[in-house]
C-alpha atoms as a PDB file:
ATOM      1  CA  UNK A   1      -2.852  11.728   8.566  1.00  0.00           C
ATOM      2  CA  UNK A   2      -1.948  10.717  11.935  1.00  0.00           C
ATOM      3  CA  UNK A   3      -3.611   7.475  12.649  1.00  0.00           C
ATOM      4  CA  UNK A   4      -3.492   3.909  14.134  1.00  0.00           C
ATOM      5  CA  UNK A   5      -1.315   2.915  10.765  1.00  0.00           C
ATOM      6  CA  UNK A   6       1.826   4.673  11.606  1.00  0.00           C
ATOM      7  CA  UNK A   7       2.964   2.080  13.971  1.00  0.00           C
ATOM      8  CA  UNK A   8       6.911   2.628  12.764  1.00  0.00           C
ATOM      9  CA  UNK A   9       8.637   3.403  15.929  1.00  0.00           C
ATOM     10  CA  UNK A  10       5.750   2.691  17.836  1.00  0.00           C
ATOM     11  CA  UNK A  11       6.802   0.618  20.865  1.00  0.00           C
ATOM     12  CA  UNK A  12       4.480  -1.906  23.257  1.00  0.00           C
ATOM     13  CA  UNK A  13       3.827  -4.293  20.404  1.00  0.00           C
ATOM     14  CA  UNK A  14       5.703  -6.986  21.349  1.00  0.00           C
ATOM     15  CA  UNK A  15       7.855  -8.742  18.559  1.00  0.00           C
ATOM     16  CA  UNK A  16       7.066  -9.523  14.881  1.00  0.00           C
ATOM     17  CA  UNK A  17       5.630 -12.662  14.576  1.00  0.00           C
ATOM     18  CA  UNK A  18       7.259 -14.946  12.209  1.00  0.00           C
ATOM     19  CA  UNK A  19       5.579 -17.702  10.623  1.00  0.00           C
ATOM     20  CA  UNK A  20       8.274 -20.443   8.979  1.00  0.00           C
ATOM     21  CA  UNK A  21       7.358 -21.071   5.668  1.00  0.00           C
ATOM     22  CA  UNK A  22       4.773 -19.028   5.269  1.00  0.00           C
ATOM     23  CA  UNK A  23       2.479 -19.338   1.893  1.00  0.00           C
ATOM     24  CA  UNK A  24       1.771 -16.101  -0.458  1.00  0.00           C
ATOM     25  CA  UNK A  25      -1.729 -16.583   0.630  1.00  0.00           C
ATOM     26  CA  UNK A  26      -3.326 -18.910   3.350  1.00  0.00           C
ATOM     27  CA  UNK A  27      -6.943 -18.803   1.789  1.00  0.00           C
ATOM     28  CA  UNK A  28      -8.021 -18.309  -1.858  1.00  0.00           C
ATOM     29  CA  UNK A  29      -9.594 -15.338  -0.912  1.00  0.00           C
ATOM     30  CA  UNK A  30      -6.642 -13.874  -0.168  1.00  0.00           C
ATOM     31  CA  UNK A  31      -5.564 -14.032  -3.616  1.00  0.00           C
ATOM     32  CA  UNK A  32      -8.430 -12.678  -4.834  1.00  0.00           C
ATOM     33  CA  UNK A  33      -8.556  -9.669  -3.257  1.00  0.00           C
ATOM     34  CA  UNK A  34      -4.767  -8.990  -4.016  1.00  0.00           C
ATOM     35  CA  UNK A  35      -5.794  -9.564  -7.714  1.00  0.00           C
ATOM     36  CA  UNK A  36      -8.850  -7.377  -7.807  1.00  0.00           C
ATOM     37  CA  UNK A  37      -6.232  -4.315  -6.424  1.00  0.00           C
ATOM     38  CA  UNK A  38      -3.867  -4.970  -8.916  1.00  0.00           C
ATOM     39  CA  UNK A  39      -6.650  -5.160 -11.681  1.00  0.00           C
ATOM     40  CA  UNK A  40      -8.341  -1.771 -10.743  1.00  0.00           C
ATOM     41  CA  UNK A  41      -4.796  -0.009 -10.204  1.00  0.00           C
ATOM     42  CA  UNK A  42      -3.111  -1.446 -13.103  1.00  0.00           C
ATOM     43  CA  UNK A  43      -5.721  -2.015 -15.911  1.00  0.00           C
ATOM     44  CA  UNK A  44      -9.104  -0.526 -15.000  1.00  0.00           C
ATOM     45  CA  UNK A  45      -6.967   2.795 -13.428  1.00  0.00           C
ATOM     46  CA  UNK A  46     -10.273   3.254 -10.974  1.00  0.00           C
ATOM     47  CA  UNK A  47      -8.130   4.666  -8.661  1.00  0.00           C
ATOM     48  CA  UNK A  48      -4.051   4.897  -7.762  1.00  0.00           C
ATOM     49  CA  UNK A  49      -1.900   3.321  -5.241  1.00  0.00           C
ATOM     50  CA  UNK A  50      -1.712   6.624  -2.841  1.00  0.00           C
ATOM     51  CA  UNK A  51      -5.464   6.360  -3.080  1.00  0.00           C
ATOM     52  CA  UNK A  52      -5.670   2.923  -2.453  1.00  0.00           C
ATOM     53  CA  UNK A  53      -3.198   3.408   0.965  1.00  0.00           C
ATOM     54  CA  UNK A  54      -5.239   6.142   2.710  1.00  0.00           C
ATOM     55  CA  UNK A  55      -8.240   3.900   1.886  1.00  0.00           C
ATOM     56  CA  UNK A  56      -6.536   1.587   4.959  1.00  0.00           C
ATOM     57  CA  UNK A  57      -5.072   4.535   6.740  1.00  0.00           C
ATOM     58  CA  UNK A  58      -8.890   5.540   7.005  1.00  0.00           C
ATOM     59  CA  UNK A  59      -9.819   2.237   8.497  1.00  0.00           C
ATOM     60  CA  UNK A  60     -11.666   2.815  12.034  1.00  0.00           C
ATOM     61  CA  UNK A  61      -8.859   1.946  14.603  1.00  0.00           C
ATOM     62  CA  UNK A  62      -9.710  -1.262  16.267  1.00  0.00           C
ATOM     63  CA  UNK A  63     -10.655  -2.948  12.960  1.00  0.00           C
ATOM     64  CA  UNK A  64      -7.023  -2.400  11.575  1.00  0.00           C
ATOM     65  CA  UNK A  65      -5.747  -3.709  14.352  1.00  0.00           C
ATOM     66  CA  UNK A  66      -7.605  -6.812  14.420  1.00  0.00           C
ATOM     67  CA  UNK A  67      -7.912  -7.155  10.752  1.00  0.00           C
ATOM     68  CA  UNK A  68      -4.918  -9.588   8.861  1.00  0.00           C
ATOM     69  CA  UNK A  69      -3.021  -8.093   5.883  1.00  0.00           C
ATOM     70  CA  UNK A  70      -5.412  -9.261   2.998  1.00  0.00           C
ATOM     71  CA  UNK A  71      -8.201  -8.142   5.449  1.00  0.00           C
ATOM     72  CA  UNK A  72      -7.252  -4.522   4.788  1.00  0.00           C
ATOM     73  CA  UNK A  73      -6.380  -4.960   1.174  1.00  0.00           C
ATOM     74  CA  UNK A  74      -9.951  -6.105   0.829  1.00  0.00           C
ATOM     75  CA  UNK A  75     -11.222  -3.192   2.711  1.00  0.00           C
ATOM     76  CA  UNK A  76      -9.423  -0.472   1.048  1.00  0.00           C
ATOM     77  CA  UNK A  77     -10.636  -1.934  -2.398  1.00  0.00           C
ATOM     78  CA  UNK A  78     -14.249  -2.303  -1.677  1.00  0.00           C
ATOM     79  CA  UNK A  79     -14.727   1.143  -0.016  1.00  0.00           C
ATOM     80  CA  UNK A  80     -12.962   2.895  -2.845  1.00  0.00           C
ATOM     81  CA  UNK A  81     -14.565   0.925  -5.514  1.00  0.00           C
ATOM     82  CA  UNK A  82     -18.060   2.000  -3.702  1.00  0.00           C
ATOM     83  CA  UNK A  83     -16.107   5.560  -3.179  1.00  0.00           C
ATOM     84  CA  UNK A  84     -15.860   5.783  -6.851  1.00  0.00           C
ATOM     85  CA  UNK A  85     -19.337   4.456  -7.719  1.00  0.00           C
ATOM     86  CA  UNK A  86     -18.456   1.225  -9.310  1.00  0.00           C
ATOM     87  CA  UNK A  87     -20.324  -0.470  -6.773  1.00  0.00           C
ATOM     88  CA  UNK A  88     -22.696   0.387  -4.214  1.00  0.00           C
ATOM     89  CA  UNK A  89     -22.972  -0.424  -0.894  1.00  0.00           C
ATOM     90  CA  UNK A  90     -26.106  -2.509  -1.055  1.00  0.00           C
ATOM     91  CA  UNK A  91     -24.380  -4.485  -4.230  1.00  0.00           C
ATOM     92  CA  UNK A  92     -21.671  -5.260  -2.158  1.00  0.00           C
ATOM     93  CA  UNK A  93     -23.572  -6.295   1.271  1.00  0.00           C
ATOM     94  CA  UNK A  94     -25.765  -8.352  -0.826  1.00  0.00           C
ATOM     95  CA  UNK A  95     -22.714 -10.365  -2.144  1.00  0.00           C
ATOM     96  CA  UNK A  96     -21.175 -10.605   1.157  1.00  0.00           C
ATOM     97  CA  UNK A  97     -24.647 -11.684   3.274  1.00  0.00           C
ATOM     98  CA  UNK A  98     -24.459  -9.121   5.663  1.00  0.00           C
ATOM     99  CA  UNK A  99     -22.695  -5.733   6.694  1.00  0.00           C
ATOM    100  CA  UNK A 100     -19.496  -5.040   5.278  1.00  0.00           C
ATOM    101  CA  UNK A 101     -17.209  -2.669   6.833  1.00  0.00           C
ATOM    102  CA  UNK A 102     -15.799   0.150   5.148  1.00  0.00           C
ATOM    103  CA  UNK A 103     -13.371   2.933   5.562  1.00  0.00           C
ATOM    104  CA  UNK A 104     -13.962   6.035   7.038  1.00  0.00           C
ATOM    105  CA  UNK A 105     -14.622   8.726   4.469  1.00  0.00           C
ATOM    106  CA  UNK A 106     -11.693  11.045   3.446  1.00  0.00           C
ATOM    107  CA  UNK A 107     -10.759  14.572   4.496  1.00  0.00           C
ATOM    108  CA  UNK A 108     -11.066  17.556   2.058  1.00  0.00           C
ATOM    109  CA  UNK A 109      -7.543  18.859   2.090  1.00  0.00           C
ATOM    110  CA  UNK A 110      -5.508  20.971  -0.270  1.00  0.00           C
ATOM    111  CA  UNK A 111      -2.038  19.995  -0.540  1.00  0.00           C
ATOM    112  CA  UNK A 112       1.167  21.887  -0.351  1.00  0.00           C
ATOM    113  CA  UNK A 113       4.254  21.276  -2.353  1.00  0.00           C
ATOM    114  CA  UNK A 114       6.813  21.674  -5.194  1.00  0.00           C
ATOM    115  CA  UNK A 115       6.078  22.359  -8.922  1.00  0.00           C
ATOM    116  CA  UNK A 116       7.206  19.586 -11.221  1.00  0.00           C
ATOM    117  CA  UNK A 117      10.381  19.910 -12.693  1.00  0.00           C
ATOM    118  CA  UNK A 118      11.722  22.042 -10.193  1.00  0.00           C
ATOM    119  CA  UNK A 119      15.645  21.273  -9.257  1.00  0.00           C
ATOM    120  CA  UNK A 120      16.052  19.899  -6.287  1.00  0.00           C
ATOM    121  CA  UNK A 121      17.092  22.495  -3.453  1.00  0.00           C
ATOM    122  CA  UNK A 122      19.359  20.285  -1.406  1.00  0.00           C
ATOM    123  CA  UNK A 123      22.599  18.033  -2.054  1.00  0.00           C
ATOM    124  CA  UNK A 124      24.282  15.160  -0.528  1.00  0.00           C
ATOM    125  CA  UNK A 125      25.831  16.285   2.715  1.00  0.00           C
ATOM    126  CA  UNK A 126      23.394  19.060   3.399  1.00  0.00           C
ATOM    127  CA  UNK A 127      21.220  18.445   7.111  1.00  0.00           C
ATOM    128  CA  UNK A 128      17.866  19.060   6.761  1.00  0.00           C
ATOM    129  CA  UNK A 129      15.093  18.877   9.411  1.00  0.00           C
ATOM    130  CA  UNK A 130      11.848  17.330   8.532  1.00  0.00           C
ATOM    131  CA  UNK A 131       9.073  19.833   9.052  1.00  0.00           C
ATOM    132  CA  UNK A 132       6.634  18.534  11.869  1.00  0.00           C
ATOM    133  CA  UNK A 133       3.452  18.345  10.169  1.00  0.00           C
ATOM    134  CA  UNK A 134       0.022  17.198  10.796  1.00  0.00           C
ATOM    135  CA  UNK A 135      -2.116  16.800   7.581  1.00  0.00           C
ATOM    136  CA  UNK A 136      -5.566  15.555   7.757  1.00  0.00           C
ATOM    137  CA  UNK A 137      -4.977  13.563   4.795  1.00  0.00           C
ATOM    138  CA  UNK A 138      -2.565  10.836   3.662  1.00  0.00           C
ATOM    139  CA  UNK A 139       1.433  11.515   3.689  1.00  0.00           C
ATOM    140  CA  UNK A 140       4.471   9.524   3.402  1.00  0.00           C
ATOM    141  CA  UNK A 141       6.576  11.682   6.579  1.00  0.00           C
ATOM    142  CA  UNK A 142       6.498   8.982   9.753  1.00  0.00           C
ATOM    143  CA  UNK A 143       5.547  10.446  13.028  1.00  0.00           C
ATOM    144  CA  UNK A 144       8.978   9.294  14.300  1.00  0.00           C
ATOM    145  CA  UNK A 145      11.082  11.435  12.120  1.00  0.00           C
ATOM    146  CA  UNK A 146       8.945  14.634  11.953  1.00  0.00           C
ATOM    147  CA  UNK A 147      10.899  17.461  14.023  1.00  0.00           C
ATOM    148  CA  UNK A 148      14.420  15.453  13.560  1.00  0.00           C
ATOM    149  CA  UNK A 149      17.241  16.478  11.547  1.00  0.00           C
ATOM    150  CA  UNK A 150      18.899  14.268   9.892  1.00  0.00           C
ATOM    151  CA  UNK A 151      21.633  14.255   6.463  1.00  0.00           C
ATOM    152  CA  UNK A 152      20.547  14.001   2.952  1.00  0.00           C
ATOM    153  CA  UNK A 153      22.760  10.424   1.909  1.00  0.00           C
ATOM    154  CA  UNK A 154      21.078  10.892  -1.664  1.00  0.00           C
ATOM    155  CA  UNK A 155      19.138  12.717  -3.760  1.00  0.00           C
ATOM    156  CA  UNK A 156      16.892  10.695  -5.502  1.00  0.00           C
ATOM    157  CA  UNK A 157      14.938  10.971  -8.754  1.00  0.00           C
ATOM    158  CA  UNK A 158      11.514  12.853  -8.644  1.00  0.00           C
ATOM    159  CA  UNK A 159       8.347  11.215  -7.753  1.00  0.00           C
ATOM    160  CA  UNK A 160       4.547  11.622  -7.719  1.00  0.00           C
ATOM    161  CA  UNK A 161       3.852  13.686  -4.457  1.00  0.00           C
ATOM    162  CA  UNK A 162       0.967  11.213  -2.427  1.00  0.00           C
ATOM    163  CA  UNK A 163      -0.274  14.278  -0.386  1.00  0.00           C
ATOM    164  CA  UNK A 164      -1.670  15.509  -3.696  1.00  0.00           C
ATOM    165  CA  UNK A 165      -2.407  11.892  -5.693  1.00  0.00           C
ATOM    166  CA  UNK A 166      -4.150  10.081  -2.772  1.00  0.00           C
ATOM    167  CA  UNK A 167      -6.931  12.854  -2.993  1.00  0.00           C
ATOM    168  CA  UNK A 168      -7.030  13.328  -6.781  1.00  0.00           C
ATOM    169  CA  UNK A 169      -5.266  16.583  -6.832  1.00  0.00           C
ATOM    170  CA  UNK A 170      -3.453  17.671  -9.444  1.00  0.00           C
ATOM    171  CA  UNK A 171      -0.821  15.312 -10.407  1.00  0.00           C
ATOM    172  CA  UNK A 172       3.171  16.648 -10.062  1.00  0.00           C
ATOM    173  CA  UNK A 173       6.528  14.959  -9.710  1.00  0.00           C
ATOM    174  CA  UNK A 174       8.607  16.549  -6.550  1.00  0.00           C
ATOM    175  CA  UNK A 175      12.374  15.703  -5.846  1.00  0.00           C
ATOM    176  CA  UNK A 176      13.178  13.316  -3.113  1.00  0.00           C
ATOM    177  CA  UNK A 177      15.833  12.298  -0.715  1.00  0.00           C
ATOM    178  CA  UNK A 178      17.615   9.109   0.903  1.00  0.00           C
ATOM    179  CA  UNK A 179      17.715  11.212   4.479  1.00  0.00           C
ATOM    180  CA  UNK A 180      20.231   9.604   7.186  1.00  0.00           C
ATOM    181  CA  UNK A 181      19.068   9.808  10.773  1.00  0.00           C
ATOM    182  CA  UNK A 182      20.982   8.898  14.109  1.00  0.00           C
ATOM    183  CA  UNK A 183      18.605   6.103  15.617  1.00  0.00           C
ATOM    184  CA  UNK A 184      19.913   7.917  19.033  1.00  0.00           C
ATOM    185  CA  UNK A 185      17.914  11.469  17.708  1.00  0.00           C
ATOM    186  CA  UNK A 186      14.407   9.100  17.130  1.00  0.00           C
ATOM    187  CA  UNK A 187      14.336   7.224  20.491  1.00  0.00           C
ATOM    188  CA  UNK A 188      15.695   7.845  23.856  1.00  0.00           C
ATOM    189  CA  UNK A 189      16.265   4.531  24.770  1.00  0.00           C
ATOM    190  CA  UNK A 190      19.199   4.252  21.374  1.00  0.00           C
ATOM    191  CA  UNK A 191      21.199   6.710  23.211  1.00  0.00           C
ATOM    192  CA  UNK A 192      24.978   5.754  22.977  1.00  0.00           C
ATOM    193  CA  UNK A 193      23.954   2.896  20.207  1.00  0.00           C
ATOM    194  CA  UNK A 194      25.620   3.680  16.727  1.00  0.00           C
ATOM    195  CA  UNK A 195      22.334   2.983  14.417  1.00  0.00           C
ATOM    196  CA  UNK A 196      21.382   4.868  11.434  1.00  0.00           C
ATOM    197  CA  UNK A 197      18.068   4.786   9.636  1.00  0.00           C
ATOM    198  CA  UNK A 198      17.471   5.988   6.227  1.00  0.00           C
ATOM    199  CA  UNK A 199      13.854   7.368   5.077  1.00  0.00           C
ATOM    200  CA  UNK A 200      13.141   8.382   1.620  1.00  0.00           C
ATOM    201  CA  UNK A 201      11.394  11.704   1.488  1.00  0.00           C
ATOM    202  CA  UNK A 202       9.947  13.972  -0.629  1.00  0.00           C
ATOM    203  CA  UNK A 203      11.279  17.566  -0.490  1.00  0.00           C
ATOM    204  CA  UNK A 204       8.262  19.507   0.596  1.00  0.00           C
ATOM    205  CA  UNK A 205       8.870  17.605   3.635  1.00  0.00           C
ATOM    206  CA  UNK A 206      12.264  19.298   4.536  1.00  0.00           C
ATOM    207  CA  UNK A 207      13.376  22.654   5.612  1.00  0.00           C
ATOM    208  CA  UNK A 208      16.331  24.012   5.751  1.00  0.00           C
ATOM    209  CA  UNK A 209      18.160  24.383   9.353  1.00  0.00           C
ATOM    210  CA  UNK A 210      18.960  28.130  10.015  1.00  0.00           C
END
């Protein structure tokens, strides 16, 4: 989906703020909330880690922004766990003492892509543009890339396609790629700078160039 949480490339930021030394976690709760994630990905399986990323890609705009790192872990947990009916909105409000914001609800999509076990159809060497899409659901393509060509550096084993996972569509493994991109083709101002990036992408999000 195109939302507040594709900030890569996004300039008028200002820099990354660095904190020296910082700790894992500043406040207990912090740790807590990491934990819970881990514990209802890993053991209880209530819901997977493309799920559990559009949760915070759904967040409403301003409170991403202004919400810290654990803030939006804790978020994304809580409105998938009441999402999924393991808790309900009242349960959780009445823990909290008061309103507890939650994600936005998710779009109905059907996803394109790949069967698994399909070859992949391109090979080291081979440009490729990445298709300029728009889903109303989550994907893995930045904004900055989509429309760009760029040169497939490797292929890369096959991997769960999120498009389909994050909305508990049928599960398949699509091939992906290491895909090398001039920094100069992504933003004007790197013109006549001699940066590369490299994204990993899956292949449904290529197309050939004719």
């Amino acid at each position: 989906m195109d939302g507040i949480h594709d900030l890569a490339g996004v300039s008028g930021f200002g820099p990354v703020e660095m904190e020296p030394n910082e700790p894992t976690f500043h406040e207990p709760w912090e740790a807590l909330a990491f934990g819970l994630n881990i514990l209802c990905i890993g053991v209880l399986r209530a819901y997977n880690v493309d799920e559990y990323r559009h949760s915070i890609e759904r967040m409403l705009p301003a409170h991403y922004l202004s919400a810290s790192y654990y803030e939006r872990t804790l978020t994304g947990v809580a409105s998938l766990l009441v999402e999924k009916g393991i808790v309900t909105r009242e349960e959780l409000e009445n823990r909290a003492g008061g309103p507890f914001p939650l994600a936005q609800p998710a779009a109905s999509v059907v996803a394109d892509g790949r069967a698994s076990g399909e070859k992949p159809r391109y090979q080291v060497g081979d440009t490729v543009r990445v298709r300029n899409i728009h889903p109303a659901g989550h994907t893995r393509v930045p904004r900055y890339v989509r429309g760009v060509c760029g040169e497939v550096l490797h292929v890369t084993p096959p991997f769960s396609y999120p498009d389909a996972a994050a909305h508990g569509l049928p599960p398949r493994d699509e091939p992906t790629y290491h895909v090398l991109f001039q920094a100069e083709d992504l933003w004007a101002d790197a013109a006549g700078h001699r940066e590369t990036v490299v994204v990993q992408l899956w292949e449904t999000y290529l197309e050939e160039i004719r």
